[in-house]
Each structure stands twice: as structure tokens, then as C-alpha cells.
C-alpha atoms as a PDB file:
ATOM      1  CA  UNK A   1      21.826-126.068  99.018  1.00  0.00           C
ATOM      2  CA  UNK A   2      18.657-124.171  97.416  1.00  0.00           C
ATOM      3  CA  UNK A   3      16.470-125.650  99.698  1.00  0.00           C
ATOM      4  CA  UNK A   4      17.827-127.404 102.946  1.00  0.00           C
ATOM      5  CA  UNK A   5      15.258-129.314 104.914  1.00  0.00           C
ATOM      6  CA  UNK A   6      13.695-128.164 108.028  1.00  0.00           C
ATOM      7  CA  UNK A   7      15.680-131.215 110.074  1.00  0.00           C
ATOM      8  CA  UNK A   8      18.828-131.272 107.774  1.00  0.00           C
ATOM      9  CA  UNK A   9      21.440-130.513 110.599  1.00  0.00           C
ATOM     10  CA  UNK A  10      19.638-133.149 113.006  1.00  0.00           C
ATOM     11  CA  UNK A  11      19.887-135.395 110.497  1.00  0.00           C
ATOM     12  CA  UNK A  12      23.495-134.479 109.720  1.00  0.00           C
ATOM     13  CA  UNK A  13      24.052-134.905 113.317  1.00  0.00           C
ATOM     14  CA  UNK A  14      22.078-138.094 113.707  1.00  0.00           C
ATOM     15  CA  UNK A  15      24.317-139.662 110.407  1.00  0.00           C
ATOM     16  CA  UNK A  16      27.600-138.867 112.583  1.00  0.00           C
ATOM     17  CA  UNK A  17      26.377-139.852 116.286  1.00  0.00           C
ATOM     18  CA  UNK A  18      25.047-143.202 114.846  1.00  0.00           C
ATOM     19  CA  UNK A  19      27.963-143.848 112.088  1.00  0.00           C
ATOM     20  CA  UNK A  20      25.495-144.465 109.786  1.00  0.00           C
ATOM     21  CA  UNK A  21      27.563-145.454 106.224  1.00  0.00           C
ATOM     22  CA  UNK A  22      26.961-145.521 102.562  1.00  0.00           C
ATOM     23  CA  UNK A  23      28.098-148.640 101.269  1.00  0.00           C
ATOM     24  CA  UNK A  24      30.970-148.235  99.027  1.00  0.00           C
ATOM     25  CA  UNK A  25      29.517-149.411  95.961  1.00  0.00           C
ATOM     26  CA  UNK A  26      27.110-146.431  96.437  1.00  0.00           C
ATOM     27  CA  UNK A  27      29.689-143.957  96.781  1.00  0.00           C
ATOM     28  CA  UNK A  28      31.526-144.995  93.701  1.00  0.00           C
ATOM     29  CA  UNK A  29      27.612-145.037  91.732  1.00  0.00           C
ATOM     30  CA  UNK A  30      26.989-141.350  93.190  1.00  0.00           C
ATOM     31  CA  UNK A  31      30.389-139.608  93.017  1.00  0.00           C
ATOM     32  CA  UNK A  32      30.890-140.929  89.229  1.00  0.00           C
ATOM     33  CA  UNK A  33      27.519-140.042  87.839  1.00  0.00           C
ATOM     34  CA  UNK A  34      26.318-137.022  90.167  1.00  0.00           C
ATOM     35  CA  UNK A  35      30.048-135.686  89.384  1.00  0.00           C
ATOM     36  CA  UNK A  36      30.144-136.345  85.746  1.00  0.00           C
ATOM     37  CA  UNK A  37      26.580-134.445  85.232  1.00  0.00           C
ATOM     38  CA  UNK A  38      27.492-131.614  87.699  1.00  0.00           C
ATOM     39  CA  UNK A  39      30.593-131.028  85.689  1.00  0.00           C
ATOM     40  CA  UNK A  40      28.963-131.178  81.949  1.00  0.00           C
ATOM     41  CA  UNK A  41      26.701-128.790  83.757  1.00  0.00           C
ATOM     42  CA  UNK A  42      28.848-126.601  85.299  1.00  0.00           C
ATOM     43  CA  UNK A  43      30.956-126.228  82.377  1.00  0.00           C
ATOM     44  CA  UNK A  44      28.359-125.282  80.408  1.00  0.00           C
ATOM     45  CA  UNK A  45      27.468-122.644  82.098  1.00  0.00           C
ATOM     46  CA  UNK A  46      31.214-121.436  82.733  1.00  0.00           C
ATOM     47  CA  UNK A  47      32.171-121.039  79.327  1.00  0.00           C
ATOM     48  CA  UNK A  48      28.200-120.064  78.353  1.00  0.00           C
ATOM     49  CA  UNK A  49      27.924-117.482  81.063  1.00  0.00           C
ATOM     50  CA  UNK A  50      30.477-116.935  83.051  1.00  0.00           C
ATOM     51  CA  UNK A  51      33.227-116.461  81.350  1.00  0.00           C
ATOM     52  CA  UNK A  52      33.800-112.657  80.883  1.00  0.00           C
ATOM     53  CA  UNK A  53      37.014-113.317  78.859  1.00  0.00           C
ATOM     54  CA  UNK A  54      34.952-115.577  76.398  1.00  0.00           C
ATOM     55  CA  UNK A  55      31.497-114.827  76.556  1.00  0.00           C
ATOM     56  CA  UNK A  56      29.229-117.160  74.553  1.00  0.00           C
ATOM     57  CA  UNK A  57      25.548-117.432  73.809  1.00  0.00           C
ATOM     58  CA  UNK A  58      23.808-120.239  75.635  1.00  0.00           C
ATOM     59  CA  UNK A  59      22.431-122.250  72.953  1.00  0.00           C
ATOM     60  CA  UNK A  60      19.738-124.458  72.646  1.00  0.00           C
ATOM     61  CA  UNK A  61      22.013-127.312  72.179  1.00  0.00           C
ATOM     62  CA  UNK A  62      24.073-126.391  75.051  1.00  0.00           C
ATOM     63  CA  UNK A  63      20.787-125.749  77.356  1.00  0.00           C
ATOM     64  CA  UNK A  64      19.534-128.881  76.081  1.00  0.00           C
ATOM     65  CA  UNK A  65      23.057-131.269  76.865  1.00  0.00           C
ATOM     66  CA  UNK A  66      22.972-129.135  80.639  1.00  0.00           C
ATOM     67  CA  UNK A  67      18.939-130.214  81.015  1.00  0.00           C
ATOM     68  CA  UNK A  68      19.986-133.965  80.456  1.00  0.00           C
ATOM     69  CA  UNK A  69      22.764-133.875  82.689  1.00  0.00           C
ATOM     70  CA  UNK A  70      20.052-132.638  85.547  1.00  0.00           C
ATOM     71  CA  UNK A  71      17.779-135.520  84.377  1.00  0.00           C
ATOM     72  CA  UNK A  72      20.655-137.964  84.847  1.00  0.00           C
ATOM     73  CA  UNK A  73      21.027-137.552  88.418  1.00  0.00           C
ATOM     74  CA  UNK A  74      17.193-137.953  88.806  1.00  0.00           C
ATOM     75  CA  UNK A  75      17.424-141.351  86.661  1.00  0.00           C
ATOM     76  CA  UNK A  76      20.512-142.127  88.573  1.00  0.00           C
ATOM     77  CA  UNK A  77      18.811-141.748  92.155  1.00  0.00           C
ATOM     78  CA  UNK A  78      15.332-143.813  90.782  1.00  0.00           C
ATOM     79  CA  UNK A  79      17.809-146.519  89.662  1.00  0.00           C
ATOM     80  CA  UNK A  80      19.441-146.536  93.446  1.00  0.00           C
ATOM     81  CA  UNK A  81      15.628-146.384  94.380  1.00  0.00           C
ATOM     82  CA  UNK A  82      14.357-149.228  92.774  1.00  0.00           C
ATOM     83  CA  UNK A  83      17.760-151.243  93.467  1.00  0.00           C
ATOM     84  CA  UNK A  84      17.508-150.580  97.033  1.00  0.00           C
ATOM     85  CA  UNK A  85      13.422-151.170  97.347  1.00  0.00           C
ATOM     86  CA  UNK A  86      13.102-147.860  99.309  1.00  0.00           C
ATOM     87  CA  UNK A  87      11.101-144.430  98.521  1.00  0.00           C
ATOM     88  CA  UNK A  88      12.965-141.613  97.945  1.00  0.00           C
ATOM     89  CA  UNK A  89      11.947-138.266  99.918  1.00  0.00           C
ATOM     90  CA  UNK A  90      12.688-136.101  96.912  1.00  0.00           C
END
């Protein structure tokens, strides 16, 4: 992760020691969307950038489609926000 949190393996600890669980409706939201838009965006820069067989130009189009992939997973955690009534820490 780019920027773990100061506490991240506490709280990774505290999630295990106390069983704490993610409904599975939750986990079916976050590992369809969050999946979907990591792959559109990691595909796009595989075949953009890191291809060496096939190198293309990132394109504005392409850029653009990888940008609103990002933004998905930001609309997708407010919706989970707002349906759950809780603040988000990021």
C-alpha cells in the first residue's frame, strides 16, 4: 500500500483477535466493483506501458477510462458510506 497507516498492523491484529467480519453482501459490493476498476485500470496500463512486446501510447482516452475507474471506487466507498450512516477515514 502507498501509504499504510501509522496503526495498520494493530488494527490488522485487532480485526483477527476480535473476529470482526464484513458482512457478505459487502464483500460481494467491494470485490465486484473495486476488482472490476482495478482491472480496467491495470490493463490499461499493461498494454499502455508495460508491455515491451507491444508498446502503446497512453492516450487521452485511455488515461481518461483509467481516471474513472479510480473515481469509481471512491463513488463506490461514499455509496457504502452513506448506506451504512458512518464516516469514512479516507
Amino acid at each position: 500500500m502507498a501509504n499504510p497507516l501509522s496503526n495498520e498492523d494493530e488494527l490488522y491484529e485487532r480485526i483477527e483477535k476480535e473476529k470482526i467480519d464484513i458482512h457478505p453482501i459487502v464483500w460481494e459490493l467491494l470485490t465486484h466493483h473495486i476488482g472490476n476498476d482495478l482491472s480496467m485500470i491495470t490493463m490499461g496500463l499493461q498494454t499502455t506501458l508495460l508491455d515491451p512486446d507491444y508498446p502503446k501510447p497512453l492516450t487521452k482516452e485511455r488515461a481518461q477510462k483509467m481516471f474513472e475507474s479510480a473515481l469509481n471506487i471512491k463513488k463506490l466507498m461514499d455509496r457504502l458510506k452513506k448506506a451504512t450512516g458512518r464516516e469514512a477515514k479516507f
